[in-house]
Protein backbone atom coordinates (compact mmCIF):
# COMPACT_ATOMS: atom_id res chain seq x y z
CA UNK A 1 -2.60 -1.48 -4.46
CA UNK A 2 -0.75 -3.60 -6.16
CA UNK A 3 -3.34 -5.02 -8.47
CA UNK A 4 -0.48 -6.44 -11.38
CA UNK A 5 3.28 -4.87 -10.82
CA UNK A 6 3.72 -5.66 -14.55
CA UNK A 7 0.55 -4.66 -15.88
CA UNK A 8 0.93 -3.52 -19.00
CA UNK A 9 -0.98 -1.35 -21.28
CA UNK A 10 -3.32 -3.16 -23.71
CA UNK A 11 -2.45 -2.47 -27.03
CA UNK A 12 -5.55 -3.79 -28.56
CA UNK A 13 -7.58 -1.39 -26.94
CA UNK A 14 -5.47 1.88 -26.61
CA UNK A 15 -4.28 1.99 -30.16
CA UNK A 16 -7.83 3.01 -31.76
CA UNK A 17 -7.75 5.12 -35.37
CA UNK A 18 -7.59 8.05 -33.84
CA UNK A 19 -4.14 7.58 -32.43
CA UNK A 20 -2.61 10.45 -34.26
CA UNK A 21 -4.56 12.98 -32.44
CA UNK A 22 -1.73 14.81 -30.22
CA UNK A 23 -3.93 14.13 -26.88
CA UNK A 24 -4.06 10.40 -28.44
CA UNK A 25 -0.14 9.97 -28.31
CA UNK A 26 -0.10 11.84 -24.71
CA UNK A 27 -2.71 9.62 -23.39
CA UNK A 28 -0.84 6.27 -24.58
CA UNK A 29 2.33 7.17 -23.49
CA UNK A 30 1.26 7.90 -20.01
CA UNK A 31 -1.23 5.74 -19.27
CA UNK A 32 -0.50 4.36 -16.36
CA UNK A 33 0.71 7.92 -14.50
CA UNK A 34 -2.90 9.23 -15.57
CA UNK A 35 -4.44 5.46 -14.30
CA UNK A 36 -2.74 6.41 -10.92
CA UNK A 37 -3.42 10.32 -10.89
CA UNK A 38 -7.28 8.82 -11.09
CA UNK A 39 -6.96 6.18 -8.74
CA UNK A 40 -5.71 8.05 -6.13
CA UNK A 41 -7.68 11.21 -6.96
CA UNK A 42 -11.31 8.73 -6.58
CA UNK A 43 -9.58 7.18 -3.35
CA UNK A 44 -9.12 10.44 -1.68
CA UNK A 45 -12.27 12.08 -3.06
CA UNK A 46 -14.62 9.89 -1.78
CA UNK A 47 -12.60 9.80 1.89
CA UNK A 48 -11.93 13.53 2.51
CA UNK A 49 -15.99 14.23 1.46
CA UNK A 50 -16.97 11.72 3.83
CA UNK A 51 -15.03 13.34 6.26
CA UNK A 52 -15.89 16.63 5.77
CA UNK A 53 -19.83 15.51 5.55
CA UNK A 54 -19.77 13.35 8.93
CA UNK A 55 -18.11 17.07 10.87
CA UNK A 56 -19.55 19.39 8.96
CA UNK A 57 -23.19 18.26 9.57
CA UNK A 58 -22.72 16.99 12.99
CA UNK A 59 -25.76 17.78 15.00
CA UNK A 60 -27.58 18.95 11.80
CA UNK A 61 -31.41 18.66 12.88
CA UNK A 62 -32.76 17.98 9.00
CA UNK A 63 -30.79 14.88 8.27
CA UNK A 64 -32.53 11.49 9.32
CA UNK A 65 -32.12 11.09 13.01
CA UNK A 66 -31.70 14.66 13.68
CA UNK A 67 -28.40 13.59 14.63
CA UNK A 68 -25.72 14.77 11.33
CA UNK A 69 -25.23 13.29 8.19
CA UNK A 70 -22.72 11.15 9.37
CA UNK A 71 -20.82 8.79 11.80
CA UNK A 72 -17.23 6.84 12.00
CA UNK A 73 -18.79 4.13 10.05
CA UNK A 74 -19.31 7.06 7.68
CA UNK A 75 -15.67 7.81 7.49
CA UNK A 76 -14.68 4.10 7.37
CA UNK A 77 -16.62 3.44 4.20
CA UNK A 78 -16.21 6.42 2.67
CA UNK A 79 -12.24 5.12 2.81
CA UNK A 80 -13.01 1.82 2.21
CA UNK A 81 -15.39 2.30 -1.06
CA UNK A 82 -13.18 5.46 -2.69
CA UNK A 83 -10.51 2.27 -2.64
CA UNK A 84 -12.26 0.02 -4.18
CA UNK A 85 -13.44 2.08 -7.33
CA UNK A 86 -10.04 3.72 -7.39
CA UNK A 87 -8.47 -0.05 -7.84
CA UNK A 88 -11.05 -0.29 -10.48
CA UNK A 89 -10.28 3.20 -12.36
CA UNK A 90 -6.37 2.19 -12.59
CA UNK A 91 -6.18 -0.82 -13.30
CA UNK A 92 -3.75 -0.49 -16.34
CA UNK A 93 -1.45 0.57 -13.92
CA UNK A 94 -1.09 -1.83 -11.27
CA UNK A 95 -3.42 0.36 -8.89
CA UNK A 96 -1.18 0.79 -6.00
CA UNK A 97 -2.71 4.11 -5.44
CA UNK A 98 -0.08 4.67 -2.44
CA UNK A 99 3.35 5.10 -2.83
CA UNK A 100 4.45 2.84 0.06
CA UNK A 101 2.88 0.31 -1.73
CA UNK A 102 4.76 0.89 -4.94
CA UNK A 103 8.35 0.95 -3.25
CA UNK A 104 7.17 -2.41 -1.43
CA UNK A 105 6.41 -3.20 -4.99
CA UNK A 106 9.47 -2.58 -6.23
CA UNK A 107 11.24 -4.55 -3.48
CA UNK A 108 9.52 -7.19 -3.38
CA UNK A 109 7.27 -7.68 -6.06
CA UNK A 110 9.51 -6.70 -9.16
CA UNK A 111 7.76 -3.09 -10.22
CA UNK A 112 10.27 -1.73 -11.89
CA UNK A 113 11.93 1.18 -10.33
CA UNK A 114 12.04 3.28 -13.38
CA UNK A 115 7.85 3.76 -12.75
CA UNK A 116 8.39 4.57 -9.28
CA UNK A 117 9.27 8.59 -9.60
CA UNK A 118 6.58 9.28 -11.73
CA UNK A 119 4.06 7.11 -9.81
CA UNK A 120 4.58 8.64 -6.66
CA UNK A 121 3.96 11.96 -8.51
CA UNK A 122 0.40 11.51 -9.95
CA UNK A 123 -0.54 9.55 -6.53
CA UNK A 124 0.75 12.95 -4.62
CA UNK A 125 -0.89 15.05 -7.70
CA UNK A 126 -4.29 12.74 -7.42
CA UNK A 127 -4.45 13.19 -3.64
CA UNK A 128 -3.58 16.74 -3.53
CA UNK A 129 -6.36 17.64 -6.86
CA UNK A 130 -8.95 15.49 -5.16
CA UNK A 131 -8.83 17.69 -1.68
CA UNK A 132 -9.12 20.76 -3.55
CA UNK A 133 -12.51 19.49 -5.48
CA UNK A 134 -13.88 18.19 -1.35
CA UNK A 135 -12.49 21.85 -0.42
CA UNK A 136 -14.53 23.82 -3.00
CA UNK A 137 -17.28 21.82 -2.62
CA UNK A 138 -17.53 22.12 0.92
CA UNK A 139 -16.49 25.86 0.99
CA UNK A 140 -19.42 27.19 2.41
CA UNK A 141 -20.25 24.77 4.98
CA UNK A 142 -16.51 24.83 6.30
CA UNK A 143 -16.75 28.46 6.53
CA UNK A 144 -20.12 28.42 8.71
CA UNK A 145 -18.59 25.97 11.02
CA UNK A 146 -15.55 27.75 11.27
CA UNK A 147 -17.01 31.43 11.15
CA UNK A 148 -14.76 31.94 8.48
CA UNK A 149 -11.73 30.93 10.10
CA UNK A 150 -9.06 28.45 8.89
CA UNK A 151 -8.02 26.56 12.29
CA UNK A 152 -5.57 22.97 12.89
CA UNK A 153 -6.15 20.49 15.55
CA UNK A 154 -6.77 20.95 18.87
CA UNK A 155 -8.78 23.77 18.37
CA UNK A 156 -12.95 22.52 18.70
CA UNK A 157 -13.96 23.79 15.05
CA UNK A 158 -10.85 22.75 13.45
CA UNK A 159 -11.66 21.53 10.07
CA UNK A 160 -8.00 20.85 8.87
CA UNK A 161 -8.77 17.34 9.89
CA UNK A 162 -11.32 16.74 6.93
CA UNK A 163 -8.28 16.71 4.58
CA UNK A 164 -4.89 15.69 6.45
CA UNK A 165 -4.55 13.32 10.04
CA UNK A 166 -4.04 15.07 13.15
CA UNK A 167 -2.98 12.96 15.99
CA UNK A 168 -4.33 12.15 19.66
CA UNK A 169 -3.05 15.10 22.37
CA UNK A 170 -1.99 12.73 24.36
CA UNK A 171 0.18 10.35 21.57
CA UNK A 172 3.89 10.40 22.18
CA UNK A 173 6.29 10.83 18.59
CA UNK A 174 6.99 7.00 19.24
CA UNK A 175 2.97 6.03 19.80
CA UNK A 176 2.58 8.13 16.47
CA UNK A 177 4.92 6.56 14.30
CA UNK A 178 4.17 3.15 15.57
CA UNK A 179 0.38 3.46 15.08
CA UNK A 180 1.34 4.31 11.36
CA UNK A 181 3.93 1.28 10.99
CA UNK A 182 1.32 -1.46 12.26
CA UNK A 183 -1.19 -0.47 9.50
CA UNK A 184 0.68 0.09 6.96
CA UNK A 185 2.50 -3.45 7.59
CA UNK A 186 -0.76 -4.78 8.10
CA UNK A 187 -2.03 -3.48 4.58
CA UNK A 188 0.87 -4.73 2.52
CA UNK A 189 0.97 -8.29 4.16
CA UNK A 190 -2.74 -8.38 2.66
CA UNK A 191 -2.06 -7.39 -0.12
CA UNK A 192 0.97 -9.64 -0.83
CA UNK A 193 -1.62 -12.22 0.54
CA UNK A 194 -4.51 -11.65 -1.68
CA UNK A 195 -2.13 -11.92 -4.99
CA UNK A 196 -0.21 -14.91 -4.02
CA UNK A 197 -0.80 -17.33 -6.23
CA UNK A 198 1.37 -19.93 -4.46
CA UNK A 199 -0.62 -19.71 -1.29
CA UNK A 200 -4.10 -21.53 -2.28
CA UNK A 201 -4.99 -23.62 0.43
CA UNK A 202 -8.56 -23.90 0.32
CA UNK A 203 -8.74 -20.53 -2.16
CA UNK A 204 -6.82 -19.35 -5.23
CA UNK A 205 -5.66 -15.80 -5.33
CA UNK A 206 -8.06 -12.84 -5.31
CA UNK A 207 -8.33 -11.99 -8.89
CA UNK A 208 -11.50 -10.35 -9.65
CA UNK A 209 -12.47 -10.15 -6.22
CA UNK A 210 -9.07 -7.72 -5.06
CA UNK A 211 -10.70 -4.64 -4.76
CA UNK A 212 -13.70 -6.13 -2.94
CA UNK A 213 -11.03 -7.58 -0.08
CA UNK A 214 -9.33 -4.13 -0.30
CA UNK A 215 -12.24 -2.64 0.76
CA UNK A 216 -13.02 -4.67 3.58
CA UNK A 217 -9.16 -4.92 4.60
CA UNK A 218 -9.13 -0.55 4.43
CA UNK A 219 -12.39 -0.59 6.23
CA UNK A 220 -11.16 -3.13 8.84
CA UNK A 221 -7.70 -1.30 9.51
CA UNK A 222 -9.63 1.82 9.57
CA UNK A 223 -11.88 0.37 12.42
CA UNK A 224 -9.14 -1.19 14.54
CA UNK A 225 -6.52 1.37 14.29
CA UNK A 226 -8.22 4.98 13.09
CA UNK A 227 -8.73 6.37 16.38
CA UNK A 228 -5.25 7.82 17.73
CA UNK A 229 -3.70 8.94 14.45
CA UNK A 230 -6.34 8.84 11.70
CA UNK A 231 -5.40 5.53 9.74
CA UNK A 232 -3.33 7.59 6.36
CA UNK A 233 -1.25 4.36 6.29
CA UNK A 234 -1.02 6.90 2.84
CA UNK A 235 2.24 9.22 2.17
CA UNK A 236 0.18 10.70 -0.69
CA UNK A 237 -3.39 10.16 1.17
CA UNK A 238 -1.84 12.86 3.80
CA UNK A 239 0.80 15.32 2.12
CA UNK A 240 -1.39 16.16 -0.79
CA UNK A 241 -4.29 17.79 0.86
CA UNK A 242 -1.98 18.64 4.10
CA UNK A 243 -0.28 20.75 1.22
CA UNK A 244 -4.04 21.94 -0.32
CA UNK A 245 -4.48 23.15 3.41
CA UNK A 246 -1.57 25.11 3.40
CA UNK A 247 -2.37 26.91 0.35
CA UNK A 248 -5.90 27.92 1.16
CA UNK A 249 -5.44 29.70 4.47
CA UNK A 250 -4.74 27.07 7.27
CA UNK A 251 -1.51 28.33 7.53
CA UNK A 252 1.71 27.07 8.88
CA UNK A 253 0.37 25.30 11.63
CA UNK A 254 -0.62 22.32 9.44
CA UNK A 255 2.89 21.53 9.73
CA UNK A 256 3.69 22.48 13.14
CA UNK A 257 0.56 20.78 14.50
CA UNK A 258 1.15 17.63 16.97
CA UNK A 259 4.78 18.32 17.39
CA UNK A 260 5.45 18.73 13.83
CA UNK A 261 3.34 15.64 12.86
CA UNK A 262 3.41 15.63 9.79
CA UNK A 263 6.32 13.63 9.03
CA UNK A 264 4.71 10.59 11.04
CA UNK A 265 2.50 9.75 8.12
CA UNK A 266 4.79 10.05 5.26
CA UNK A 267 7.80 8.23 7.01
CA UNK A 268 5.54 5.39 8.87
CA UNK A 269 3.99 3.97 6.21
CA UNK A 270 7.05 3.69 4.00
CA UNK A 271 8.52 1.87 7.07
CA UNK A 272 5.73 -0.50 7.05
CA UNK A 273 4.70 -1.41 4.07
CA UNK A 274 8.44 -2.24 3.70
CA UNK A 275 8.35 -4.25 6.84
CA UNK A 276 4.55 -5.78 6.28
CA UNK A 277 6.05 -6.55 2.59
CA UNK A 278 9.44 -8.69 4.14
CA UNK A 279 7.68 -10.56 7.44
CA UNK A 280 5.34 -11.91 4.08
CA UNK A 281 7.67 -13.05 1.89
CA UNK A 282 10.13 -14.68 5.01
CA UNK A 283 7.44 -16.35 7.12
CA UNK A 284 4.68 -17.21 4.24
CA UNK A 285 5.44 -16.95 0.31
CA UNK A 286 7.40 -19.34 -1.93
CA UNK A 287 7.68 -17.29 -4.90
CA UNK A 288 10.51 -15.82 -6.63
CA UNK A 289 11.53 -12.89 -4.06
CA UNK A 290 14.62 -11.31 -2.52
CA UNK A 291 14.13 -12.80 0.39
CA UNK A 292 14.22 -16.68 -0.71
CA UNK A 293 17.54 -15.92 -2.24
CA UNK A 294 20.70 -16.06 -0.50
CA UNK A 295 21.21 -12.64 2.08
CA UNK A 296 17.94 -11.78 0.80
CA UNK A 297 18.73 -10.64 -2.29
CA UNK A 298 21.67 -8.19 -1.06
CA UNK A 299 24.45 -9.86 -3.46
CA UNK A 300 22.34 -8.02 -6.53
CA UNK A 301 23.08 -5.17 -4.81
CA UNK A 302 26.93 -5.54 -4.13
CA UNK A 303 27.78 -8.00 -7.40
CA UNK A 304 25.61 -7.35 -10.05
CA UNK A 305 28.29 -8.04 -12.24
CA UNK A 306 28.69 -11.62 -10.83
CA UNK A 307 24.91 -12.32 -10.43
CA UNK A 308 24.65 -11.18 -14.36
CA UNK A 309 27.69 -13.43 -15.40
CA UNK A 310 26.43 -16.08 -13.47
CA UNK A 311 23.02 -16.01 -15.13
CA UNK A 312 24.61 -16.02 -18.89
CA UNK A 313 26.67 -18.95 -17.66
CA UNK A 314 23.27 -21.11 -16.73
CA UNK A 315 21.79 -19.76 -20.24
CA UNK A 316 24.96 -20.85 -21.95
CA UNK A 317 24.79 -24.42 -20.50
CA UNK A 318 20.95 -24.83 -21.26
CA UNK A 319 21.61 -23.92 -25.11
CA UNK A 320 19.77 -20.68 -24.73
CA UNK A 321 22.92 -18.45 -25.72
């Protein structure tokens, strides 16, 4: 989420004397893919099994109440504390744990691009090996609930919903993809919030309290916006197990489902963490940012010669060349 974009690994502590064990060298070299494979995988672990224990047990006379196992508030924490360790577990990485987050990252925060493929893989990997481990675990009950069927949104016992977001009959495309945007935009601006160190006021930034905040700003999102779409505000959160469910029997109407939903929550939250990332940096941070340079940054993209030139000519006159 965004912990450090130039976290680094520690050398110190990853270079023990058994680094010339061949799982030694694999585990130092990718480090921070495996930190984000993890973090994702816990984030998505605990969330799907809260899901699938809040529907799966609903009504379920033996649990306290007589009343299921479960509730939203449930679902929300489940969300909200699978964050929070999963920004603990990768830490070495950055924890973004999302890849809307990272390309915000990269935009805005200077990640460097060269991480992004392979971050977005182990996030999608994480997500996707994480359903699988709710899935087997909850085999049995999802098959008693479902009489052995394997059914998508709208149908009563679907149970597709455990591991992917199904929208609200009633949501137009437009309602979708908006309900999407506004969280996502709203998790990014926290998040550039929380680890902006130029915006004290009466508190410094976050530090050790990050994932804490994370939690409550998940939970909080997933409270005020989770009804009509499901709150994924996640492009891995979503495709990963939407893609588990398609491989274990639900068919191809885990794509098809909502009008072909499942685009929403891949393309919305790209849309606004990117937006959530720029209304930040334009309206509230000071820092060193695309968007308090002249046309935002865009000359870097049209005269990187000129903006490299220019930068050797300033080192030249300061006697650093």
């Amino acid at each position: 989420m965004g912990l450090a974009p130039m976290a680094t690994v520690d050398e110190e502590l990853d270079y023990a004397e058994h680094n010339h064990f061949f799982w030694s060298k694999v585990k130092i070299a990718f480090k921070e893919p495996f930190a984000e494979f993890w973090g994702t995988f816990i984030l998505v672990l605990f969330g799907d099994a809260a899901i699938a224990q809040t529907l799966l047990t609903a009504n379920d006379t033996t649990a306290p109440g007589a009343d299921g196992f479960g509730s939203w508030t449930t679902i929300t924490w489940g969300w909200g504390i699978g964050l929070m360790l999963g920004i603990y577990v990768a830490g070495d990485s950055g924890a973004f744990l999302n890849p809307a987050v990272c390309l915000a990252s990269c935009m805005f925060r200077k990640l460097p691009w060269r991480r992004l493929p392979m971050y977005w893989l182990a996030q999608f990997l994480g997500a996707f090996a994480a359903a699988a481990v709710v899935y087997g675990n909850y085999i049995n009950l999802i098959n008693t609930y479902e009489s052995g069927a394997r059914t998508v949104a709208p149908s009563e016992t679907a149970t597709a919903g455990i591991f992917a977001t199904y929208p609200s009959p009633s949501l137009t495309k437009t309602s979708q993809f908006f309900d999407q945007f506004i969280g996502s935009a709203l998790l990014v601006f926290i998040i550039f919030a929380l680890k902006d160190d130029t915006n004290k006021g009466k508190f410094v930034a976050s530090g050790a309290w990050f994932p804490l905040c994370l939690f409550f700003t998940l939970t909080g999102i997933a409270i005020a916006f989770g009804a009509q779409t499901g709150f994924a505000i996640n492009p891995a959160r979503d495709l990963g197990p939407r893609l588990l469910t398609a491989c274990v029997g639900y068919g191809r109407d885990v794509w098809t489902a909502g009008d072909y939903y499942f685009w929403v929550p891949i393309v919305g939250p790209f849309a606004g963490c990117v937006v959530g990332g720029f209304l930040y940096d334009a309206f509230v941070y000071t820092g060193e940012t695309p968007v308090n340079t002249p046309w935002f940054g865009l000359k870097q993209l049209f005269l990187p010669h000129k903006m490299v030139q220019n930068r050797l000519d300033r080192q030249k006159a300061e006697g650093m060349v």
